[in-house]
C-alpha atoms as a PDB file:
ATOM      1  CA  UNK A   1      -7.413 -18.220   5.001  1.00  0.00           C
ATOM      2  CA  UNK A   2      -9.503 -19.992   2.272  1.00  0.00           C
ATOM      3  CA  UNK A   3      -8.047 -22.425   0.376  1.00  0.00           C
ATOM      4  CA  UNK A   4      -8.659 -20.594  -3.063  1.00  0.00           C
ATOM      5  CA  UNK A   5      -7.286 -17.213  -1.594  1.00  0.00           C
ATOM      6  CA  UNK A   6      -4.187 -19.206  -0.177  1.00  0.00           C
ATOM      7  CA  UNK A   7      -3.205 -21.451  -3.307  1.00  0.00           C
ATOM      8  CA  UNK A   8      -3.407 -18.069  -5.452  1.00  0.00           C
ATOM      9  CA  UNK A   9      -1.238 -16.144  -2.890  1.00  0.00           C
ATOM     10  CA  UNK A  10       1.219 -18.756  -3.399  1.00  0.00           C
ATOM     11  CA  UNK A  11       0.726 -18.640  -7.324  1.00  0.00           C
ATOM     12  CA  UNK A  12       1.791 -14.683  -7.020  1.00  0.00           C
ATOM     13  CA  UNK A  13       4.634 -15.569  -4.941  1.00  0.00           C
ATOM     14  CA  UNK A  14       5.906 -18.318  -7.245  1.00  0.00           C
ATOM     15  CA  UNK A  15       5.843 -16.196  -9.755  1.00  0.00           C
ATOM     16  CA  UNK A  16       7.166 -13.123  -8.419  1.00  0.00           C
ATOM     17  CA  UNK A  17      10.086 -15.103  -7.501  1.00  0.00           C
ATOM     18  CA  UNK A  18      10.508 -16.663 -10.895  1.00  0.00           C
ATOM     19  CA  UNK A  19      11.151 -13.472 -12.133  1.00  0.00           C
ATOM     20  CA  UNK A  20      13.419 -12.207  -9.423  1.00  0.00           C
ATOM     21  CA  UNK A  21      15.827 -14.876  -8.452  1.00  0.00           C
ATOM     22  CA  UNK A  22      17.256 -17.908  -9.448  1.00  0.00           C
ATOM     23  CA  UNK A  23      16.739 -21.915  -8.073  1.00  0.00           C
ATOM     24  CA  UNK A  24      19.789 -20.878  -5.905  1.00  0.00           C
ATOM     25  CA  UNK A  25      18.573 -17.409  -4.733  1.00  0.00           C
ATOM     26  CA  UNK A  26      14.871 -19.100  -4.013  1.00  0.00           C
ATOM     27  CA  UNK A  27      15.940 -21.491  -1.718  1.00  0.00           C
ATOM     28  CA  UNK A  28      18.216 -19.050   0.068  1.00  0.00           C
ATOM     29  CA  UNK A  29      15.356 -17.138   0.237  1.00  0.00           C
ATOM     30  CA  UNK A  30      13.186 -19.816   1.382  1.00  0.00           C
ATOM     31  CA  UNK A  31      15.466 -21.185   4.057  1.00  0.00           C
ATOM     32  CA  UNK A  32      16.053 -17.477   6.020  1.00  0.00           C
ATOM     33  CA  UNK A  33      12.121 -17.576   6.218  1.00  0.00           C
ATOM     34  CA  UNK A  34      12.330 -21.228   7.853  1.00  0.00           C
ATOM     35  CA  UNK A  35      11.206 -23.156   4.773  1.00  0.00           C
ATOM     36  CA  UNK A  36      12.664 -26.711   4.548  1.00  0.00           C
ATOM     37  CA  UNK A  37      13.819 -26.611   0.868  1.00  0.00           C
ATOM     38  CA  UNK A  38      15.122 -30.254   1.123  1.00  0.00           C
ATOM     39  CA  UNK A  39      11.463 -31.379   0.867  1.00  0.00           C
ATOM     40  CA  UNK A  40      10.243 -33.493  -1.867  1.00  0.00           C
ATOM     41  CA  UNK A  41       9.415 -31.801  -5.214  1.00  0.00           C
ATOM     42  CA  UNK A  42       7.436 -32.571  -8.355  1.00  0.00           C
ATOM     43  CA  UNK A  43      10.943 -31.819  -9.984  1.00  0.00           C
ATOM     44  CA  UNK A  44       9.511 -30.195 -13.111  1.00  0.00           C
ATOM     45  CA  UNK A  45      11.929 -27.445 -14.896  1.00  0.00           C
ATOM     46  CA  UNK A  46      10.175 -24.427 -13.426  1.00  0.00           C
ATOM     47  CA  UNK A  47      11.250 -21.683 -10.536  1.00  0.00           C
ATOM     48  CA  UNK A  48       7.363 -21.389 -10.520  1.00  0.00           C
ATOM     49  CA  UNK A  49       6.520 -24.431 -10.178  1.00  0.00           C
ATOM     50  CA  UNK A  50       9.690 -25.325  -7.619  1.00  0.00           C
ATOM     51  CA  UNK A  51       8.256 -22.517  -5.352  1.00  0.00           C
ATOM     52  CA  UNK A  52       4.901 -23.558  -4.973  1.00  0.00           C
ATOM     53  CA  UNK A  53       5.723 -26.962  -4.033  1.00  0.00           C
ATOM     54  CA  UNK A  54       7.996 -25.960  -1.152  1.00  0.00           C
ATOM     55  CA  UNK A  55       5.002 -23.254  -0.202  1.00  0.00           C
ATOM     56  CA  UNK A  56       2.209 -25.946  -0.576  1.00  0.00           C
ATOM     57  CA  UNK A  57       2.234 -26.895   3.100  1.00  0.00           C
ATOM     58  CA  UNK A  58       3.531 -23.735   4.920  1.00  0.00           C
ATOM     59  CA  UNK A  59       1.168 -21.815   7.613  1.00  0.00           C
ATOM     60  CA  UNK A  60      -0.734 -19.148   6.651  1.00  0.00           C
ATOM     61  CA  UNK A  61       1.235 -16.837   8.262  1.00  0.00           C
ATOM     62  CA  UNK A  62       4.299 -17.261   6.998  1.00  0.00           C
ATOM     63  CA  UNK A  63       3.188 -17.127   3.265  1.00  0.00           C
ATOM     64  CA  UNK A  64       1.238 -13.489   4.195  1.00  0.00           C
ATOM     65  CA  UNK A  65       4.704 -12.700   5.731  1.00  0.00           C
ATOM     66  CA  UNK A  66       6.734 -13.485   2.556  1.00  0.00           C
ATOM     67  CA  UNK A  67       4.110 -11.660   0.391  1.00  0.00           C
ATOM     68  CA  UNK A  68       4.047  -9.032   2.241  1.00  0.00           C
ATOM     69  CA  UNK A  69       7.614  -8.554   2.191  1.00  0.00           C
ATOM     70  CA  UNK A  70       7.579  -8.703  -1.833  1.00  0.00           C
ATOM     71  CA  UNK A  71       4.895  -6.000  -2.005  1.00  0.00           C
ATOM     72  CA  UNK A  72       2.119  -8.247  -2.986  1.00  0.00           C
ATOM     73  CA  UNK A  73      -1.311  -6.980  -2.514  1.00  0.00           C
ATOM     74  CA  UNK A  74      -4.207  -9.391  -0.496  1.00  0.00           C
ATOM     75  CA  UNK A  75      -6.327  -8.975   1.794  1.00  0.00           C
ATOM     76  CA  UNK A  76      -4.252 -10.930   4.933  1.00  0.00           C
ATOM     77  CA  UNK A  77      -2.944  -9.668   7.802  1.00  0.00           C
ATOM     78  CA  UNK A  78      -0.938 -11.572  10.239  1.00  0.00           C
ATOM     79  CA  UNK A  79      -2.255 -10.431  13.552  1.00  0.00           C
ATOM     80  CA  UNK A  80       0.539 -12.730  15.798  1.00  0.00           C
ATOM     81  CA  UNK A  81       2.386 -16.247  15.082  1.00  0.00           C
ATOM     82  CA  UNK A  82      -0.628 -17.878  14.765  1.00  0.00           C
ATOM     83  CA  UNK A  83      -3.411 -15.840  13.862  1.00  0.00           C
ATOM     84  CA  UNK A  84      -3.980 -14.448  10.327  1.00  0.00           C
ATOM     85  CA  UNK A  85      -6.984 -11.954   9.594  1.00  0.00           C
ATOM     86  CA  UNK A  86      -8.906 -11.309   6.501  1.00  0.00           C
ATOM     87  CA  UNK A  87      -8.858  -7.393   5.453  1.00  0.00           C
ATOM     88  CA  UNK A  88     -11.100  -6.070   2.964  1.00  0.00           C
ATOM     89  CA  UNK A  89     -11.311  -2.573   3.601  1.00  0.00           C
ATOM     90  CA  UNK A  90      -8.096  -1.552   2.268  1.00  0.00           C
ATOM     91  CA  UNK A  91      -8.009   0.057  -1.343  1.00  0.00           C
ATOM     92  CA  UNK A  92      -5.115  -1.927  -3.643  1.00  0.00           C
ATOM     93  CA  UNK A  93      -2.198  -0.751  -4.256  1.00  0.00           C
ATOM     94  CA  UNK A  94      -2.487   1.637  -1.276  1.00  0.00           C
ATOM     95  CA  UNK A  95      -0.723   3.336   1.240  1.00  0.00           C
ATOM     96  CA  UNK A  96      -2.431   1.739   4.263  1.00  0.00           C
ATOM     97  CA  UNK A  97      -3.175   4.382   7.135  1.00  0.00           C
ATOM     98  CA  UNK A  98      -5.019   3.655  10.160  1.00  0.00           C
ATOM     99  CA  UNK A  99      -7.048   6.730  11.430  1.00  0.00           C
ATOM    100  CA  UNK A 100      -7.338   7.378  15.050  1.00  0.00           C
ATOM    101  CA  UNK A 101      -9.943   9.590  16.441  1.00  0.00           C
ATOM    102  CA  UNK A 102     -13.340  10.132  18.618  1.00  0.00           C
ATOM    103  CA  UNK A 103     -16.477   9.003  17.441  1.00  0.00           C
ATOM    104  CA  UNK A 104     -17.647  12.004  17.767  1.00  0.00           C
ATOM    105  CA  UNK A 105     -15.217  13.308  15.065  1.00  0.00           C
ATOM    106  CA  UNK A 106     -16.877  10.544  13.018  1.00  0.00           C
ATOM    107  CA  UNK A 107     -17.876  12.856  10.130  1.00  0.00           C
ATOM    108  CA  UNK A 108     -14.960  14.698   9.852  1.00  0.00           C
ATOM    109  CA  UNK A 109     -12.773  12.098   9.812  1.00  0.00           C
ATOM    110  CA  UNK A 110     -14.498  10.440   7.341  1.00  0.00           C
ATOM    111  CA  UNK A 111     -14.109  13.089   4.917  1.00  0.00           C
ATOM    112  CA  UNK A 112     -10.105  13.044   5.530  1.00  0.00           C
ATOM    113  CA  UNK A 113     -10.562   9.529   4.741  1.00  0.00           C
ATOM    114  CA  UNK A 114     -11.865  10.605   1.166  1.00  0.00           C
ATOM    115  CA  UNK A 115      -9.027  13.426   0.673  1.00  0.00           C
ATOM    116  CA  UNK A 116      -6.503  10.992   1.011  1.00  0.00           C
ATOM    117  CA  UNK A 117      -7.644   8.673  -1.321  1.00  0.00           C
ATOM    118  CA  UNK A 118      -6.368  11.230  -3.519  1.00  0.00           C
ATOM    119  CA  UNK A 119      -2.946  10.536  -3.165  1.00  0.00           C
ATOM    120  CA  UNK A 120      -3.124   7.097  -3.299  1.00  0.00           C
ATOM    121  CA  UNK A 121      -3.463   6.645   0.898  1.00  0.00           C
ATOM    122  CA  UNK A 122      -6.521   4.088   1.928  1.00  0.00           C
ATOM    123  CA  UNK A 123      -7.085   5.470   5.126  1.00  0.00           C
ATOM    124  CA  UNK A 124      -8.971   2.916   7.801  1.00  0.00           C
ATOM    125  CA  UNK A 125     -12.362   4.296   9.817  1.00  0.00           C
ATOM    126  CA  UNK A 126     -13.833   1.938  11.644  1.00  0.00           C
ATOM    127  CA  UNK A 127     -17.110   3.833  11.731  1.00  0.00           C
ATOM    128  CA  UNK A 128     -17.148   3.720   7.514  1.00  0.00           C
ATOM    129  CA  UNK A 129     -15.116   0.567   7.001  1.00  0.00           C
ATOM    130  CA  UNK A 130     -16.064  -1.937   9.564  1.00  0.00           C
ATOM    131  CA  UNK A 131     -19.059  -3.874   7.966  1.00  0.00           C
ATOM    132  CA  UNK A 132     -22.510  -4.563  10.225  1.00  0.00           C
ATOM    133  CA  UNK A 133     -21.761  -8.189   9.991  1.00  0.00           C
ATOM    134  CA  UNK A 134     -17.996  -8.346  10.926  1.00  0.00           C
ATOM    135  CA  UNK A 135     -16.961  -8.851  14.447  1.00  0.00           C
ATOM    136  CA  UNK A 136     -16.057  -5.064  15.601  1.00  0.00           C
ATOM    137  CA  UNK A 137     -12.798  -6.050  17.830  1.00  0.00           C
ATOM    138  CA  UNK A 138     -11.219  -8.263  14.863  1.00  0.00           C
ATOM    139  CA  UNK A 139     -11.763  -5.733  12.404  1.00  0.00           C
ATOM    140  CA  UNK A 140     -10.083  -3.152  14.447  1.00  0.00           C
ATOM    141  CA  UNK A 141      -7.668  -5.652  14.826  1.00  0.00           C
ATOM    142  CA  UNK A 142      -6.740  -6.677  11.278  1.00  0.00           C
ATOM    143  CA  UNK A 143      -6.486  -2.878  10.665  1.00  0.00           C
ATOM    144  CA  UNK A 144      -4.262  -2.222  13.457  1.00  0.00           C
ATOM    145  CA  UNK A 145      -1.905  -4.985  12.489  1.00  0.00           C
ATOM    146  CA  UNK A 146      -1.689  -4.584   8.637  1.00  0.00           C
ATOM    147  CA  UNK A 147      -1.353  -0.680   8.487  1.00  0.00           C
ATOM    148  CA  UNK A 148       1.977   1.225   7.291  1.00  0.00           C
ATOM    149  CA  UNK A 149       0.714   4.124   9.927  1.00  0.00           C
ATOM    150  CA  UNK A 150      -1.122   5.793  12.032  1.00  0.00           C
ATOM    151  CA  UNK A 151      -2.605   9.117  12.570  1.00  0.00           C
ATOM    152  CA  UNK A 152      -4.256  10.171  15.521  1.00  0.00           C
ATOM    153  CA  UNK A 153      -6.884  13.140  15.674  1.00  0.00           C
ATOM    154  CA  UNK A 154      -6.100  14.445  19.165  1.00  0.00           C
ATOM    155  CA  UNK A 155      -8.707  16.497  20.816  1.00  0.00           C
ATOM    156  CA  UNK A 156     -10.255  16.881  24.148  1.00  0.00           C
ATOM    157  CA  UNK A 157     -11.380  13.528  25.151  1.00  0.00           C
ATOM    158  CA  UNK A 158      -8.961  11.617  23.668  1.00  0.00           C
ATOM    159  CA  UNK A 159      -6.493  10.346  26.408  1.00  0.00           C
ATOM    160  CA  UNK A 160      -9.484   9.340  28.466  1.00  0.00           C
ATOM    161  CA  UNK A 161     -10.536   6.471  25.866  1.00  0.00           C
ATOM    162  CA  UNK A 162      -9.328   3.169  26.067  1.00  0.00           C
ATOM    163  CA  UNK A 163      -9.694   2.863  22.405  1.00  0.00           C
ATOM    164  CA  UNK A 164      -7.534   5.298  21.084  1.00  0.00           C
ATOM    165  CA  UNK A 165      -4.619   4.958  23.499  1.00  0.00           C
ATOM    166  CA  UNK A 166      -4.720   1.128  22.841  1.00  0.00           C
ATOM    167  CA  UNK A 167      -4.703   1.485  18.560  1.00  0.00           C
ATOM    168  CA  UNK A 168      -1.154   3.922  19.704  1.00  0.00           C
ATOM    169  CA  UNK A 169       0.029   1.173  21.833  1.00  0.00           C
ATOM    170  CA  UNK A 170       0.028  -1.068  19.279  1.00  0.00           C
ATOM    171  CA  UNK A 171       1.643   1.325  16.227  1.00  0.00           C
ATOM    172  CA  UNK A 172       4.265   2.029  19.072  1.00  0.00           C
ATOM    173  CA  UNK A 173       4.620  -1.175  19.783  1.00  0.00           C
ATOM    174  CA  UNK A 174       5.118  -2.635  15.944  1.00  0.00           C
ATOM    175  CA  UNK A 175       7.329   0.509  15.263  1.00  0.00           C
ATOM    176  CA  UNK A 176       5.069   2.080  12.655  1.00  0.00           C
ATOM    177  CA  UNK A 177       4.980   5.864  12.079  1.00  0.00           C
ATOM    178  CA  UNK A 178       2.744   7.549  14.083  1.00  0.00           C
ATOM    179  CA  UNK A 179       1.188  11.168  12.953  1.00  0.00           C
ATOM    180  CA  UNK A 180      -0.701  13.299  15.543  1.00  0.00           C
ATOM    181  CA  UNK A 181      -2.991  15.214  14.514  1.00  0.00           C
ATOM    182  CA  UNK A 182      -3.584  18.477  16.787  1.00  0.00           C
ATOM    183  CA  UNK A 183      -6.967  19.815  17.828  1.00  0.00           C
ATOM    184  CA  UNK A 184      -7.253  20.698  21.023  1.00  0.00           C
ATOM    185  CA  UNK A 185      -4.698  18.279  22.200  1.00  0.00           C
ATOM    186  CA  UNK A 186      -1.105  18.032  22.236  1.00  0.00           C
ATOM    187  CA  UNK A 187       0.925  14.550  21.805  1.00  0.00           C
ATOM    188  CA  UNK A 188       1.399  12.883  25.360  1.00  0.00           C
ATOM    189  CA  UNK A 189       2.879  10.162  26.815  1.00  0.00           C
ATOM    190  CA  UNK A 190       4.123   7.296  23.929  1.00  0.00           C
ATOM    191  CA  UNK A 191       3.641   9.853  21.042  1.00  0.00           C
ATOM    192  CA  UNK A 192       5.283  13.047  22.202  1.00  0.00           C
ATOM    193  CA  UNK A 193       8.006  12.412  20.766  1.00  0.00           C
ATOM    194  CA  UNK A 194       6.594  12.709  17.249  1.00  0.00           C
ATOM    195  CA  UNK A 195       6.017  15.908  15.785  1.00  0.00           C
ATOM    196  CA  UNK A 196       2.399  17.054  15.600  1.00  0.00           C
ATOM    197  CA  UNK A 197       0.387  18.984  12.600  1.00  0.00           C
ATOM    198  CA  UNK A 198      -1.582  21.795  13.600  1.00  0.00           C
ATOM    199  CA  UNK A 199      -4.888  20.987  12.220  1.00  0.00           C
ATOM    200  CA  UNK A 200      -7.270  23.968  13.717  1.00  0.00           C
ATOM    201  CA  UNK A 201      -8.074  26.069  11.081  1.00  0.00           C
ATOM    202  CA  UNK A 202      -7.340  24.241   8.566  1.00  0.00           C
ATOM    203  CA  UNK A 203      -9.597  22.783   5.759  1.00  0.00           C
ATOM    204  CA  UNK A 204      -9.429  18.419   5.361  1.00  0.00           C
ATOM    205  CA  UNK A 205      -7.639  19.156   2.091  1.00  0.00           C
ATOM    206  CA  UNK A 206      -5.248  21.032   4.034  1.00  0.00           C
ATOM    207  CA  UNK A 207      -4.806  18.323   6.523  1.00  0.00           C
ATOM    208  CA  UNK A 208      -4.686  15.610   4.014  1.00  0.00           C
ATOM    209  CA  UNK A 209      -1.779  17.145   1.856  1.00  0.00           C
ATOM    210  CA  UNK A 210      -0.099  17.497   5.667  1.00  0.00           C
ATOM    211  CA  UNK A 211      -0.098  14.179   6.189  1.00  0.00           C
ATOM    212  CA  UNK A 212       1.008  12.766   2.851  1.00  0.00           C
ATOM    213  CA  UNK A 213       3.946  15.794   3.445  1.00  0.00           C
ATOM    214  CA  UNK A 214       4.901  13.187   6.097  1.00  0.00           C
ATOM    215  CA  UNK A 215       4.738  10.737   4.800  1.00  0.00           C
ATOM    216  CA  UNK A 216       6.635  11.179   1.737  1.00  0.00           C
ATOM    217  CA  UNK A 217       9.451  12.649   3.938  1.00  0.00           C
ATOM    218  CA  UNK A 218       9.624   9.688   6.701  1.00  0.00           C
ATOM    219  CA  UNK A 219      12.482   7.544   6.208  1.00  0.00           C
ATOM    220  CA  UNK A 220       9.936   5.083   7.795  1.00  0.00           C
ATOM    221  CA  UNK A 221       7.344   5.344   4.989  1.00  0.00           C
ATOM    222  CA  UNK A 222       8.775   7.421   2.450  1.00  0.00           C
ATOM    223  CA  UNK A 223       9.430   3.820   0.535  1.00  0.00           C
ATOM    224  CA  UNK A 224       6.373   2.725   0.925  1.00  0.00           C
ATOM    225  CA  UNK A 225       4.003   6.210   0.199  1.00  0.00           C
ATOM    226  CA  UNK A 226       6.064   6.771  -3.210  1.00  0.00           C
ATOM    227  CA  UNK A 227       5.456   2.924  -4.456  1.00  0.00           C
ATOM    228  CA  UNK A 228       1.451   3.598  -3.681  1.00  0.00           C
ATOM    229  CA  UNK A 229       1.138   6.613  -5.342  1.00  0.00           C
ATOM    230  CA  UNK A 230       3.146   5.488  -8.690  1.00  0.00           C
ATOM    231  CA  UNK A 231       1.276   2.362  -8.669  1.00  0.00           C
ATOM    232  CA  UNK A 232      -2.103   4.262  -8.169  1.00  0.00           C
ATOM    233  CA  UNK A 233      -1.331   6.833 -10.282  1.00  0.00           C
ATOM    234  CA  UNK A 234      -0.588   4.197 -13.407  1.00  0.00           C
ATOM    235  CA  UNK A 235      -4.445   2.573 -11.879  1.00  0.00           C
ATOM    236  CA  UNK A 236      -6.062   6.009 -12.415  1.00  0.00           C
ATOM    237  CA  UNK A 237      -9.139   5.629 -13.550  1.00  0.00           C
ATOM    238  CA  UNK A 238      -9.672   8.861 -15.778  1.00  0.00           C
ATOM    239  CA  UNK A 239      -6.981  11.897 -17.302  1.00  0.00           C
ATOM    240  CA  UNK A 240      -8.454  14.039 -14.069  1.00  0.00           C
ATOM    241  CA  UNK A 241      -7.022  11.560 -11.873  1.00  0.00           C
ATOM    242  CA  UNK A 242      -4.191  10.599 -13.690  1.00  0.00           C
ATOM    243  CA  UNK A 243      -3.204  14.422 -13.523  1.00  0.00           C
ATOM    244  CA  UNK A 244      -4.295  15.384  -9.886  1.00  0.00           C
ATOM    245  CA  UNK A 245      -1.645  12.261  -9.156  1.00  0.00           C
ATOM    246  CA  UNK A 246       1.323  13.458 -11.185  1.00  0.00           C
ATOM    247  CA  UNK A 247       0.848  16.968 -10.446  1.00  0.00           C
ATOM    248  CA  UNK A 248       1.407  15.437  -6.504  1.00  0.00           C
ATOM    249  CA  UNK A 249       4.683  13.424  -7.925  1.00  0.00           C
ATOM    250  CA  UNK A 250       6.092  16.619  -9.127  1.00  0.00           C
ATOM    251  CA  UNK A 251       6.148  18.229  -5.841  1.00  0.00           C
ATOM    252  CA  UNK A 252       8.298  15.523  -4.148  1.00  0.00           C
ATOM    253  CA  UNK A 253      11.442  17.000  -3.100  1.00  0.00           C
ATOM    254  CA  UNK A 254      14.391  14.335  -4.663  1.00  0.00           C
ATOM    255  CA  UNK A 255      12.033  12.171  -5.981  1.00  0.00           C
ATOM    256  CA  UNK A 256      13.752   8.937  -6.952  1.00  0.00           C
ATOM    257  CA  UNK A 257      14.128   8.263 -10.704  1.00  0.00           C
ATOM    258  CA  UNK A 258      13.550   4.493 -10.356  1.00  0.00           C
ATOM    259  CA  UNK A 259       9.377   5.495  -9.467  1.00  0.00           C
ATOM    260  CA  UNK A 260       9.291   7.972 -12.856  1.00  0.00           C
ATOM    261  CA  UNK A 261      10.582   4.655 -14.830  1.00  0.00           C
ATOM    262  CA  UNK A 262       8.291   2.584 -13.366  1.00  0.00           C
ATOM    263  CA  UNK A 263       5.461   5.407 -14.405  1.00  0.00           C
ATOM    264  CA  UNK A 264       6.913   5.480 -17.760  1.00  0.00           C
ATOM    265  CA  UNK A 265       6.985   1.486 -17.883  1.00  0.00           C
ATOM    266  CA  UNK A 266       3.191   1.326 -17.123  1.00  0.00           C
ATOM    267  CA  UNK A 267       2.135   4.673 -19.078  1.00  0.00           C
ATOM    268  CA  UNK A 268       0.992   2.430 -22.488  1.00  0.00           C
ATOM    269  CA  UNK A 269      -0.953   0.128 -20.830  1.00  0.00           C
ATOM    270  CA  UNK A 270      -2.647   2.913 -18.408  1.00  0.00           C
ATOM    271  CA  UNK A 271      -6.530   4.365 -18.949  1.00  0.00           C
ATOM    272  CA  UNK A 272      -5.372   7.376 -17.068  1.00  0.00           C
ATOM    273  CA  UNK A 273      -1.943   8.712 -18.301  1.00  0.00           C
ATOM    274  CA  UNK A 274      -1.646   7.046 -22.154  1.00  0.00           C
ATOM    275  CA  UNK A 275      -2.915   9.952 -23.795  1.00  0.00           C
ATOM    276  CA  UNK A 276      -3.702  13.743 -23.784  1.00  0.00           C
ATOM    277  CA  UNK A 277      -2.740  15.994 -20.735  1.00  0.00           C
ATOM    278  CA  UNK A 278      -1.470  13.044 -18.548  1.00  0.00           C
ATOM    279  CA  UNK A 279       0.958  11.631 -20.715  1.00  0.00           C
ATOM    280  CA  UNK A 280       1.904  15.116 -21.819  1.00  0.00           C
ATOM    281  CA  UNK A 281       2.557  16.148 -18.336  1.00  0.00           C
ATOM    282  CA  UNK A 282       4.575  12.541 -17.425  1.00  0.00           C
ATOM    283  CA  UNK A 283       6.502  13.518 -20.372  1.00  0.00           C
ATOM    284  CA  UNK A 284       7.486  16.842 -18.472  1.00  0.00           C
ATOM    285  CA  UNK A 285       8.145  15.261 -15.811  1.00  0.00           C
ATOM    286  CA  UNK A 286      10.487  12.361 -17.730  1.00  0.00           C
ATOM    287  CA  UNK A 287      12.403  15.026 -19.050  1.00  0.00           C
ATOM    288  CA  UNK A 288      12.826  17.465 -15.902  1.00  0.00           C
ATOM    289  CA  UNK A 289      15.008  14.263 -14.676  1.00  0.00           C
ATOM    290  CA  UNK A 290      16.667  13.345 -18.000  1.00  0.00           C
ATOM    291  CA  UNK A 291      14.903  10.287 -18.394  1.00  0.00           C
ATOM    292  CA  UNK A 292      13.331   9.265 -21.598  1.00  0.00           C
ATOM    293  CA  UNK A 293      10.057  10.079 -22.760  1.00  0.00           C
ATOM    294  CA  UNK A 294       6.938   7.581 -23.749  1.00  0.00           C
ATOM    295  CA  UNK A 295       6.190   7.099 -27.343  1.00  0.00           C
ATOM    296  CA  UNK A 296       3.185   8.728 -28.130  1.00  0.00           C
ATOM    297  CA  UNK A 297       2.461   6.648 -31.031  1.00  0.00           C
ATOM    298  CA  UNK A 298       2.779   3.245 -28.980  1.00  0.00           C
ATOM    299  CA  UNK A 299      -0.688   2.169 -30.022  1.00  0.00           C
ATOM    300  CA  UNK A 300      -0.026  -1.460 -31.121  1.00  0.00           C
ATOM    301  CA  UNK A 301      -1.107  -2.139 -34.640  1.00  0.00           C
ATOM    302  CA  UNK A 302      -5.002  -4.047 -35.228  1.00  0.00           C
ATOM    303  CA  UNK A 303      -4.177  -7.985 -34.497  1.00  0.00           C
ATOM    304  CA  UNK A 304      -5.764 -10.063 -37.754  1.00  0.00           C
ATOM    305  CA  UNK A 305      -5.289 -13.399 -37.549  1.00  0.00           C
ATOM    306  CA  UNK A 306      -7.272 -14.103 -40.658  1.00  0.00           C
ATOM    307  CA  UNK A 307      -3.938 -15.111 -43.118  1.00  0.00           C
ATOM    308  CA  UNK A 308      -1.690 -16.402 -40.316  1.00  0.00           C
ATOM    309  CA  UNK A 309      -0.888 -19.918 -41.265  1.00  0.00           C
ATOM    310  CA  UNK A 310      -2.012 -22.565 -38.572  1.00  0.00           C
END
């Protein structure tokens, strides 16, 4: 990791923790992740501050461990004890899928890749993600060991490669949800024991709203999936996206109050649901749950500085 990327990943963490926990809480913390908190400190007043200094001198992989655990986004990925990979083809903030498949399904898959995006789901292709200049294996690699799932794409050809039943292997063998895809193929071996979507005759949009179906219901990834597409959906871009995400909130069976406030929380500050349709509609959707609404007229007031005293 470099040295700029590390130091800030420790500034998040001190910070996130500042806000979370007290001195007594951090160390406790600290110590069930193998930190020696009876190190020397610069003993200034500050959980911040406190943090970082016990982090300063820590390997690499156990501060992408401890931000990964607090739901911090980078671009790390701890591939074993003492191995940690840079990422860069996953989208913030999202649900991280790794897709499976055939290079020969190459196209297709790539357009699944862009109807997921829709619901806040960064799906990994090698063909489309791995850059010309990366090493091939240690891309596949960093995706296979920072996903939150897989889906595979199984169709005639697709036992026989070594590829594919090795990027299983490894979801199996890290316990991640794994989604088959059917075309042509039935689950085997490892992965029969999931249940498989039907994708022939189906459109990609069809597929796509499948798999987020999944994982929105997963006890595995349900967590996860709802936290990406709030947090996306307060990102949004424009009102069209804004909307396309809420109207895919409201169709979540039981959907846990504690992800509306957090919409509601972020709503002011958001380019996508602060006004108009969007915040109309997350105003439905506030209510539906008896929760309160957003303020429509939370525009702050014009800052003028020009008769504040110095």
């Amino acid at each position: 990791m470099k040295v700029l990327a590390r130091l800030g990943l420790i500034d998040r963490i001190g910070r996130e923790l500042q806000s979370r926990m007290s001195y007594g809480e951090i160390d406790t913390y600290l110590k069930a992740h193998g930190v020696n908190t009876q190190k020397p400190t610069s003993g200034v007043n500050s959980k911040w501050v406190y943090t970082k200094d016990l982090l300063f001198d820590e390997k690499d992989a156990l501060i992408v461990r401890i931000a990964d655990e607090l739901e911090l986004p980078h671009n790390y990925t701890v591939a074993d004890s003492s191995t940690t990979l840079e990422t860069t083809f996953w989208e913030p903030f999202c649900f991280k899928l790794f897709l499976s498949h055939l290079s020969s399904f190459k196209k297709t898959s790539g357009l699944l890749q862009a109807a997921l995006r829709n619901y806040g789901v960064s799906a990994f292709v090698a063909h489309v993600d791995i850059e010309p200049t990366k090493e091939w294996l240690d891309e596949i690699e960093a995706g296979l060991y920072s996903m939150d799932a897989l889906a595979a794409i199984l169709m005639p050809g697709f036992k026989e490669s070594n590829w594919t039943d090795q990027e299983i292997g490894v979801a199996v063998g890290r316990g991640v949800l794994v989604i088959p895809i059917m075309r042509g193929l039935n689950p085997y071996g490892f992965i029969s024991k999931y249940q498989g979507l039907y994708a022939e005759g189906k459109t990609v949009a069809n597929v796509a709203e499948s798999i987020f179906r999944v994982l929105v219901s997963s006890p595995k990834t349900r967590s996860r999936m709802l936290s990406c597409l709030t947090d996306t959906t307060i990102r949004a871009s424009s009102a069209d996206e804004a909307l396309e995400k809420l109207g895919h909130i409201a169709s979540i069976d039981s959907m846990p109050n504690g992800y509306l406030e957090n919409l509601r929380d972020g709503a002011t500050s958001s380019v996508g649901l602060s006004s108009g349709a969007p915040l109309k509609r997350l105003n439905d959707l506030l209510a539906k749950h008896n929760l309160k609404p957003v303020a429509s007229d939370q525009t702050p007031e014009p800052f003028e500085d020009d008769d504040i005293p110095f």
